[in-house]
PDB file of N, CA and C in Angstrom:
ATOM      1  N   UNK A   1      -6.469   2.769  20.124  1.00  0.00           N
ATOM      2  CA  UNK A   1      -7.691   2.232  19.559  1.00  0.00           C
ATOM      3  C   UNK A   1      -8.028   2.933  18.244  1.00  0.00           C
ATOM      4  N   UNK A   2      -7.619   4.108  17.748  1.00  0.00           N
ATOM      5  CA  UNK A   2      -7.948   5.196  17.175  1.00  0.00           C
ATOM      6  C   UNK A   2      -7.365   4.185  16.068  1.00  0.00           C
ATOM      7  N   UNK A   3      -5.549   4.457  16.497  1.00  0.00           N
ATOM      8  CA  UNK A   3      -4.833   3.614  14.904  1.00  0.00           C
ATOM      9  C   UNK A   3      -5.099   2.372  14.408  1.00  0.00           C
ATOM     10  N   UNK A   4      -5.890   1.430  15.294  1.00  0.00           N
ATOM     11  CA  UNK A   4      -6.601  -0.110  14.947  1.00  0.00           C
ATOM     12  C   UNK A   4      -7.358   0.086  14.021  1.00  0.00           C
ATOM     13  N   UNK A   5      -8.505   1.381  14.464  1.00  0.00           N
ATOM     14  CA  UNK A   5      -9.497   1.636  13.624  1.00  0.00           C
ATOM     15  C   UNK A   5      -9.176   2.589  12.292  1.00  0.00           C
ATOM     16  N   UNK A   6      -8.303   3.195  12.166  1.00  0.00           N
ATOM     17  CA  UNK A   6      -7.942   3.284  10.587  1.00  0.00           C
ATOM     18  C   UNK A   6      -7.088   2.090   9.775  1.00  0.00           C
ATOM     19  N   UNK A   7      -6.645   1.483  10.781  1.00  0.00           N
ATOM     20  CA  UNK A   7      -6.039   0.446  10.027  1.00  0.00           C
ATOM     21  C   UNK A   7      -7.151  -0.671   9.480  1.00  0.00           C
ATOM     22  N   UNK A   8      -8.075  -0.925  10.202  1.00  0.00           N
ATOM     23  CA  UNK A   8      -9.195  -1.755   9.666  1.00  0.00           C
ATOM     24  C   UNK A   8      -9.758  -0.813   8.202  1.00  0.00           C
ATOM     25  N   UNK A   9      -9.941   0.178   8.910  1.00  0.00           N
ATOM     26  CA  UNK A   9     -10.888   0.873   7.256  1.00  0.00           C
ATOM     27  C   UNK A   9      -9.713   1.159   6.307  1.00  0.00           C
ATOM     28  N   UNK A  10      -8.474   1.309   6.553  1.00  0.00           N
ATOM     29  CA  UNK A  10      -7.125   1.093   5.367  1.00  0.00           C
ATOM     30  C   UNK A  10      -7.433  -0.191   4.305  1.00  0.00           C
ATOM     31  N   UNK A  11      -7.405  -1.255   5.412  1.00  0.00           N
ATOM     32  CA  UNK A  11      -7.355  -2.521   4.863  1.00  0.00           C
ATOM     33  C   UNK A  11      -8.991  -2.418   3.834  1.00  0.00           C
ATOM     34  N   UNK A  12      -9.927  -2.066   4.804  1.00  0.00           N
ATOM     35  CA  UNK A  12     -11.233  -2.531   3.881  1.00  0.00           C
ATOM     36  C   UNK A  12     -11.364  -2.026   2.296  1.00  0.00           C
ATOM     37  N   UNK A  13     -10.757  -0.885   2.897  1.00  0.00           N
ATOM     38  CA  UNK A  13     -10.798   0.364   1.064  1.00  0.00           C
ATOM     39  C   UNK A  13      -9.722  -0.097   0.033  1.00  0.00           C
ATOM     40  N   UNK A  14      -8.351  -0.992   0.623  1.00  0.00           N
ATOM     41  CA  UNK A  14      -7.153  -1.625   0.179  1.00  0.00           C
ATOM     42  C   UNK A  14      -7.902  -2.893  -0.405  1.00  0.00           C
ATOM     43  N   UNK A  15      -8.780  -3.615   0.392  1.00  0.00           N
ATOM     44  CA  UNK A  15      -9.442  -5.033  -0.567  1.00  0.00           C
ATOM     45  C   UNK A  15     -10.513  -4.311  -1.303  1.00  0.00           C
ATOM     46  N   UNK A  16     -11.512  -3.448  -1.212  1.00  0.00           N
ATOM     47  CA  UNK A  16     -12.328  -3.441  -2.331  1.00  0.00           C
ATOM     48  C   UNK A  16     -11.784  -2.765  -3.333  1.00  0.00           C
ATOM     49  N   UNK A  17     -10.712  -1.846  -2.860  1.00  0.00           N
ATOM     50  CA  UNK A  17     -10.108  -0.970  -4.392  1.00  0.00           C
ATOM     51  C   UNK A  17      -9.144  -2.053  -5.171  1.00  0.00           C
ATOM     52  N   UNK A  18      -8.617  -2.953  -4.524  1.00  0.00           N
ATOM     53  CA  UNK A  18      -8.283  -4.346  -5.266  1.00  0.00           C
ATOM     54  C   UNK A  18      -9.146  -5.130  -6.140  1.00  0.00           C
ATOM     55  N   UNK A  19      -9.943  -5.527  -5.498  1.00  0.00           N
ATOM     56  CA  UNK A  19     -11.262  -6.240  -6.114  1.00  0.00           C
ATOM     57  C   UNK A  19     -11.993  -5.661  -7.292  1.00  0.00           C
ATOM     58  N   UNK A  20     -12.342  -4.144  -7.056  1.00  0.00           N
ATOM     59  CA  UNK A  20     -12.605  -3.637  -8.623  1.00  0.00           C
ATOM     60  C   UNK A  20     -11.982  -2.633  -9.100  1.00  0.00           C
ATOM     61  N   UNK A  21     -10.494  -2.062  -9.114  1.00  0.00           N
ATOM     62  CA  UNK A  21      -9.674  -2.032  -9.767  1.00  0.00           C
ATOM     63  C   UNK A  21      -8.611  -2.378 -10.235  1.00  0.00           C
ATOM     64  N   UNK A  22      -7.788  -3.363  -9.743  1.00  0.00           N
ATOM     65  CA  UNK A  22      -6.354  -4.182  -9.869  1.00  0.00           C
ATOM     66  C   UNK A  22      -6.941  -5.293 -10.557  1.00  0.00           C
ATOM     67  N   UNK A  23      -7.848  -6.123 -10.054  1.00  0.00           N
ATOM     68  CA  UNK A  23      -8.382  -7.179 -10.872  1.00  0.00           C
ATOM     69  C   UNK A  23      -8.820  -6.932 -11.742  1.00  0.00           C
ATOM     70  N   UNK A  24      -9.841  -5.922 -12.377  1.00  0.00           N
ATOM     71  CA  UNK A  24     -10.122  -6.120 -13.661  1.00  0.00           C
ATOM     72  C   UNK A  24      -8.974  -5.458 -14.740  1.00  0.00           C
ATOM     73  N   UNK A  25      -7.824  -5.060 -14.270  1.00  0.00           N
ATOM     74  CA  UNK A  25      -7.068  -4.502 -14.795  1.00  0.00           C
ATOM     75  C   UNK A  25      -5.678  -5.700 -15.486  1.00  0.00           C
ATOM     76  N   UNK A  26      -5.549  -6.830 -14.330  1.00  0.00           N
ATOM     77  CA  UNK A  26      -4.782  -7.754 -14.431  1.00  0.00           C
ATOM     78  C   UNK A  26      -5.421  -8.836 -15.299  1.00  0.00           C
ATOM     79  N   UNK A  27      -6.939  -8.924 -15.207  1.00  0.00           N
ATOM     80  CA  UNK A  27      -7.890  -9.814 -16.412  1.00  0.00           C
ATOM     81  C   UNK A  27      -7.394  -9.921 -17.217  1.00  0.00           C
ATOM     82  N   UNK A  28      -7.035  -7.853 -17.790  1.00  0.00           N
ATOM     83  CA  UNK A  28      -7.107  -7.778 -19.108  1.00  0.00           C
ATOM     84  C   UNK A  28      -5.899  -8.094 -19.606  1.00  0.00           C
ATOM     85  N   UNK A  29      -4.780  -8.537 -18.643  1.00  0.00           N
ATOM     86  CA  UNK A  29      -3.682  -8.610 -19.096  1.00  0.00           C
ATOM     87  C   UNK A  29      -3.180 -10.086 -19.509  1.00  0.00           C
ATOM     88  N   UNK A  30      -4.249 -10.676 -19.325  1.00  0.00           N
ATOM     89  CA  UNK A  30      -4.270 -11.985 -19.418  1.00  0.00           C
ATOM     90  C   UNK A  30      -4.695 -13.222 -18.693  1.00  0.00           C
ATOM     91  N   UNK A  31      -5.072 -12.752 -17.400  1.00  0.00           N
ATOM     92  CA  UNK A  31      -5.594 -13.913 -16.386  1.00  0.00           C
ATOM     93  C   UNK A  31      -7.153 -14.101 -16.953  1.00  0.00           C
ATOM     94  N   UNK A  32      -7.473 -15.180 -16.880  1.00  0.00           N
ATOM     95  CA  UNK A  32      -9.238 -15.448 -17.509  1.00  0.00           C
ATOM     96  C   UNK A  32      -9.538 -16.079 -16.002  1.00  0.00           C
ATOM     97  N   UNK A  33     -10.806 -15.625 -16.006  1.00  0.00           N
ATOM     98  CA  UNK A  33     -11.858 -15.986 -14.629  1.00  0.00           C
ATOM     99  C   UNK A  33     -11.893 -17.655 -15.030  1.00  0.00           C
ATOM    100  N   UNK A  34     -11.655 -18.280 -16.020  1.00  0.00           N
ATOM    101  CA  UNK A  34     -11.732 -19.914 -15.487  1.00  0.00           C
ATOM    102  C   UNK A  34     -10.804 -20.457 -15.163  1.00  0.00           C
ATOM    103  N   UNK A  35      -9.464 -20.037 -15.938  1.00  0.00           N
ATOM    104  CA  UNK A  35      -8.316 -20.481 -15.566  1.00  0.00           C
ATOM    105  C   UNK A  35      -7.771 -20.248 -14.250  1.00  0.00           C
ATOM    106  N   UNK A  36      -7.595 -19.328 -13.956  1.00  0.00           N
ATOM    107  CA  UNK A  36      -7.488 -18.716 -12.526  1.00  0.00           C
ATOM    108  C   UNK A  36      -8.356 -17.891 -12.042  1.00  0.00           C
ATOM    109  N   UNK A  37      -9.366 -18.846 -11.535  1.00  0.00           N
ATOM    110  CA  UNK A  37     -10.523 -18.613 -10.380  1.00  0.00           C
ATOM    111  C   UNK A  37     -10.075 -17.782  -9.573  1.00  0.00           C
ATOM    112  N   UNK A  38      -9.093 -18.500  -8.635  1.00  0.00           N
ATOM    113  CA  UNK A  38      -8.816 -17.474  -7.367  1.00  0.00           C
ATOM    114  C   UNK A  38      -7.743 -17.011  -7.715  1.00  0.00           C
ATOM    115  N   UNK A  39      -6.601 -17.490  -8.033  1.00  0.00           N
ATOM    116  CA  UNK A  39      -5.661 -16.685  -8.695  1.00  0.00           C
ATOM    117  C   UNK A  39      -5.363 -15.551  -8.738  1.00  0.00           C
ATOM    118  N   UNK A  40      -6.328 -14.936  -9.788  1.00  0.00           N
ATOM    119  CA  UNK A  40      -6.633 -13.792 -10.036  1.00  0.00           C
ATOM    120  C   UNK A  40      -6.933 -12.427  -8.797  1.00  0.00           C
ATOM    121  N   UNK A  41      -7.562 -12.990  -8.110  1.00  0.00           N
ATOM    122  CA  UNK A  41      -7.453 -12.969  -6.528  1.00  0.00           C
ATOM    123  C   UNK A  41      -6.403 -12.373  -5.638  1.00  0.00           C
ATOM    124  N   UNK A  42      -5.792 -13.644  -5.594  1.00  0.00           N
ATOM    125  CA  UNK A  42      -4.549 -13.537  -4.756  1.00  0.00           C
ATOM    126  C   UNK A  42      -3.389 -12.437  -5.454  1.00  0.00           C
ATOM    127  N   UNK A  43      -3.253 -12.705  -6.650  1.00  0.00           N
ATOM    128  CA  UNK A  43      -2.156 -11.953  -7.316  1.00  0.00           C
ATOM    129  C   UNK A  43      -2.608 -10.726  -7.215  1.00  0.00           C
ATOM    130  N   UNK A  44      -3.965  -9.970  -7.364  1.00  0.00           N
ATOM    131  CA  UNK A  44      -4.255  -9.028  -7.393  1.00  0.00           C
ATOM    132  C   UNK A  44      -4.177  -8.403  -6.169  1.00  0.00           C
ATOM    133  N   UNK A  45      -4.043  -8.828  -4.915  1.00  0.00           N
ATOM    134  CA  UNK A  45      -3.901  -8.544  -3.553  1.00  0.00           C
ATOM    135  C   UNK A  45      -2.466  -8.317  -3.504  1.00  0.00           C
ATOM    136  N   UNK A  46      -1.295  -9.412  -4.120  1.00  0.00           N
ATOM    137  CA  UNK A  46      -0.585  -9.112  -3.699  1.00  0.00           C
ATOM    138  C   UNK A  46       0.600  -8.309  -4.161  1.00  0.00           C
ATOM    139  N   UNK A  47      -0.144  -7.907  -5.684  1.00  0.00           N
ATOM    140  CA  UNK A  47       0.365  -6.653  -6.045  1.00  0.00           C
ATOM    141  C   UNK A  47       0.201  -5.335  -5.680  1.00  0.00           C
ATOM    142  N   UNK A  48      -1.107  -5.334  -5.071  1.00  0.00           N
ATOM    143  CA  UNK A  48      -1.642  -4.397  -4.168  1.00  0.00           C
ATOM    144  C   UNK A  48      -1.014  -4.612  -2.584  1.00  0.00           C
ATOM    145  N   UNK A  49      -0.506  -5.377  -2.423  1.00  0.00           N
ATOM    146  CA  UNK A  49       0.575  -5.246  -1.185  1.00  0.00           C
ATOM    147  C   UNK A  49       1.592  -4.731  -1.692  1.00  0.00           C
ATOM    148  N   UNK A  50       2.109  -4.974  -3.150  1.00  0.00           N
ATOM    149  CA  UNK A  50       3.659  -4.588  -3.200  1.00  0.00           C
ATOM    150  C   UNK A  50       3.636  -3.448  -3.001  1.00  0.00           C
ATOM    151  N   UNK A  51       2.723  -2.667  -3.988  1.00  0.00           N
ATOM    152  CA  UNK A  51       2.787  -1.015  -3.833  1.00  0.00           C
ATOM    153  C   UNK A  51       2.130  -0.452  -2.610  1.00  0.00           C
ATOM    154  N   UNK A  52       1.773  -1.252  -1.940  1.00  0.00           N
ATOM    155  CA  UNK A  52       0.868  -0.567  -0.559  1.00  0.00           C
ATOM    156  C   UNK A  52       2.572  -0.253   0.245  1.00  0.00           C
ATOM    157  N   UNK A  53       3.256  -1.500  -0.060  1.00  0.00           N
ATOM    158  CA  UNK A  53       4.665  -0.878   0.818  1.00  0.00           C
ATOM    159  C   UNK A  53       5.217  -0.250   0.440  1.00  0.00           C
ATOM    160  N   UNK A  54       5.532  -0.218  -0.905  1.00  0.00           N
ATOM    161  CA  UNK A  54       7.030   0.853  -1.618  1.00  0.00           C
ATOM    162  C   UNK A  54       6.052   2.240  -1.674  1.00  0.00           C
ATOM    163  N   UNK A  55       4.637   2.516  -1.096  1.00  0.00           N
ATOM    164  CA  UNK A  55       3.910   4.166  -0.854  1.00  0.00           C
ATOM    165  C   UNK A  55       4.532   4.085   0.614  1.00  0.00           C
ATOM    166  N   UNK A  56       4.473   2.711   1.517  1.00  0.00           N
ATOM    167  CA  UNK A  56       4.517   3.122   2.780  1.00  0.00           C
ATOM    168  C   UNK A  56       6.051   3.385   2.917  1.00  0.00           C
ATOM    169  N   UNK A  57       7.168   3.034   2.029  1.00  0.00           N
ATOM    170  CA  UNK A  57       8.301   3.137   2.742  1.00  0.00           C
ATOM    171  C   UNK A  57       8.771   4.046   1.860  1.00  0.00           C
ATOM    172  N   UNK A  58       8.002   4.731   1.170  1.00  0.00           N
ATOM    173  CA  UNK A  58       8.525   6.396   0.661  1.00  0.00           C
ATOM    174  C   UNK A  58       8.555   7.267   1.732  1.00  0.00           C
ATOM    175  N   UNK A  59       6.817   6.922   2.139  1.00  0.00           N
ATOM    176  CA  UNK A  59       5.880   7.831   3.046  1.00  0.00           C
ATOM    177  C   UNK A  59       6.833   7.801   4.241  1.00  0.00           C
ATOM    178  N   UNK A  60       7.819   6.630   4.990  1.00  0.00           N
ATOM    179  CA  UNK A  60       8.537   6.831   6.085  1.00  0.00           C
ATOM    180  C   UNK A  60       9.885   7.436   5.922  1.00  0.00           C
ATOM    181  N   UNK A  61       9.830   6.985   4.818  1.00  0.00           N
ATOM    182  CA  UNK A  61      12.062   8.135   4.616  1.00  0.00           C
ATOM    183  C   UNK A  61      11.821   9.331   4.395  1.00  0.00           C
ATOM    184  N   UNK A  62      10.482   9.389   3.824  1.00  0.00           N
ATOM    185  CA  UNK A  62      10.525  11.226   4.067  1.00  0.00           C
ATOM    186  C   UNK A  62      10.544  11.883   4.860  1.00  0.00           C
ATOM    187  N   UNK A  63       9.148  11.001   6.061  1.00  0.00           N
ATOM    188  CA  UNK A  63       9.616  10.952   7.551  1.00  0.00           C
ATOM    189  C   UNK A  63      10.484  11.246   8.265  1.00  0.00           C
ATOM    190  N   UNK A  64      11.403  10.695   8.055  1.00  0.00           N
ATOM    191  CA  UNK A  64      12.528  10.547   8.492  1.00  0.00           C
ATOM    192  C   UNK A  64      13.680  11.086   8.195  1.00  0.00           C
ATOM    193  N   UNK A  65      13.848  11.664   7.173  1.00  0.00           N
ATOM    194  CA  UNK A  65      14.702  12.712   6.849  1.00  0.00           C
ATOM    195  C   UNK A  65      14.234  13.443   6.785  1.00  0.00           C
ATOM    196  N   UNK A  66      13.130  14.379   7.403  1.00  0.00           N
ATOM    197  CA  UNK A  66      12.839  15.172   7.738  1.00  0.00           C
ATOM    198  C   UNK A  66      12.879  15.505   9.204  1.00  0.00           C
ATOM    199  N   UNK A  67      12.847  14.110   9.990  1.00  0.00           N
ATOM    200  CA  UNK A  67      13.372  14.370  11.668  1.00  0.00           C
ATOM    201  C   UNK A  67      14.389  14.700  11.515  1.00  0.00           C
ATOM    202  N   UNK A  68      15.313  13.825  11.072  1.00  0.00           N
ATOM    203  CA  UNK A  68      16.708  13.982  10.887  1.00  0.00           C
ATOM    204  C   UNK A  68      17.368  15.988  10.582  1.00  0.00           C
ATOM    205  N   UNK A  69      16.745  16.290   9.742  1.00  0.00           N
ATOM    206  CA  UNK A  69      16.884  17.541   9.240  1.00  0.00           C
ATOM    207  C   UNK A  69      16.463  18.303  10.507  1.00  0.00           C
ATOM    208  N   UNK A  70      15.282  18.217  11.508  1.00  0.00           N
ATOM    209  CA  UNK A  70      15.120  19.185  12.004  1.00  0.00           C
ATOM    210  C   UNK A  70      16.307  18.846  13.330  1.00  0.00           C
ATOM    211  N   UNK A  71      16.336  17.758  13.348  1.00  0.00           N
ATOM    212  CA  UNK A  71      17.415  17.288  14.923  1.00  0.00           C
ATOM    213  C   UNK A  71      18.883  18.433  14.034  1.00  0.00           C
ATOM    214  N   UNK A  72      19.147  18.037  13.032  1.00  0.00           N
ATOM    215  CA  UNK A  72      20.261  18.424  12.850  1.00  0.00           C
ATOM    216  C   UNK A  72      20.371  19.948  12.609  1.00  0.00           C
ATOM    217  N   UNK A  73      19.421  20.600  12.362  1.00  0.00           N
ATOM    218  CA  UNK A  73      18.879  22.231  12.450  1.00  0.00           C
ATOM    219  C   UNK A  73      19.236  22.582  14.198  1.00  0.00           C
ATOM    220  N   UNK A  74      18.092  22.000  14.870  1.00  0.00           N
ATOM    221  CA  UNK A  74      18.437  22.027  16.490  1.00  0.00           C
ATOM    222  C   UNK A  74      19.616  22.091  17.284  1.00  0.00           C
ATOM    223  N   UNK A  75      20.414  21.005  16.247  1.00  0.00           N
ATOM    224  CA  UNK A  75      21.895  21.195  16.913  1.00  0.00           C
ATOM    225  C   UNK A  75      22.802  22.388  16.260  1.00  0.00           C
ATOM    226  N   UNK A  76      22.596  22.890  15.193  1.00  0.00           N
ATOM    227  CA  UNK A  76      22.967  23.608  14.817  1.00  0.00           C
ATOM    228  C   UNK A  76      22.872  24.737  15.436  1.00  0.00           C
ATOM    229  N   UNK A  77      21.779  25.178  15.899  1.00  0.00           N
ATOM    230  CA  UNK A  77      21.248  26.350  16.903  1.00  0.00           C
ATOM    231  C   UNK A  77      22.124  26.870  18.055  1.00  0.00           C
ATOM    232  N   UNK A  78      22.077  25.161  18.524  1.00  0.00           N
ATOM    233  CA  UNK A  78      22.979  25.653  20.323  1.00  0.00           C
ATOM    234  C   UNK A  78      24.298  25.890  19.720  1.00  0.00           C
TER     235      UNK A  78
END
């Protein structure tokens, strides 16, 4: 229940730090609020997905070669 509930407040701080920083950042790069109403929107979310994964799948190979390292320390031992 614990990890549901950071994952909800992940997501909430992931859409508003979208909403007023990725979007007004992508505006300036050329999207206009009439042309792409929602647009602007969506793209801005889902650039904020791209990098939400390539942090999360750093954040797991480090992970993970770091199990790896200690399993292989362990065996080294015996």
């Amino acid at each position: 229940m614990k990890a549901l509930g950071w994952a909800v407040l992940a997501t909430i701080i992931l859409f508003f730090g979208t909403i007023f920083i990725v979007s007004p950042i992508m505006s300036h790069l050329g999207y206009s609020s009439v042309e792409a109403s929602y647009h602007l929107q969506t793209h801005a979310l889902i650039v904020t997905l791209i990098f939400t994964v390539i942090f999360c799948t750093i954040a797991g190979s480090q992970y993970v070669v770091e199990e790896v390292k200690n399993i292989m320390k362990h065996n080294n031992e015996e």
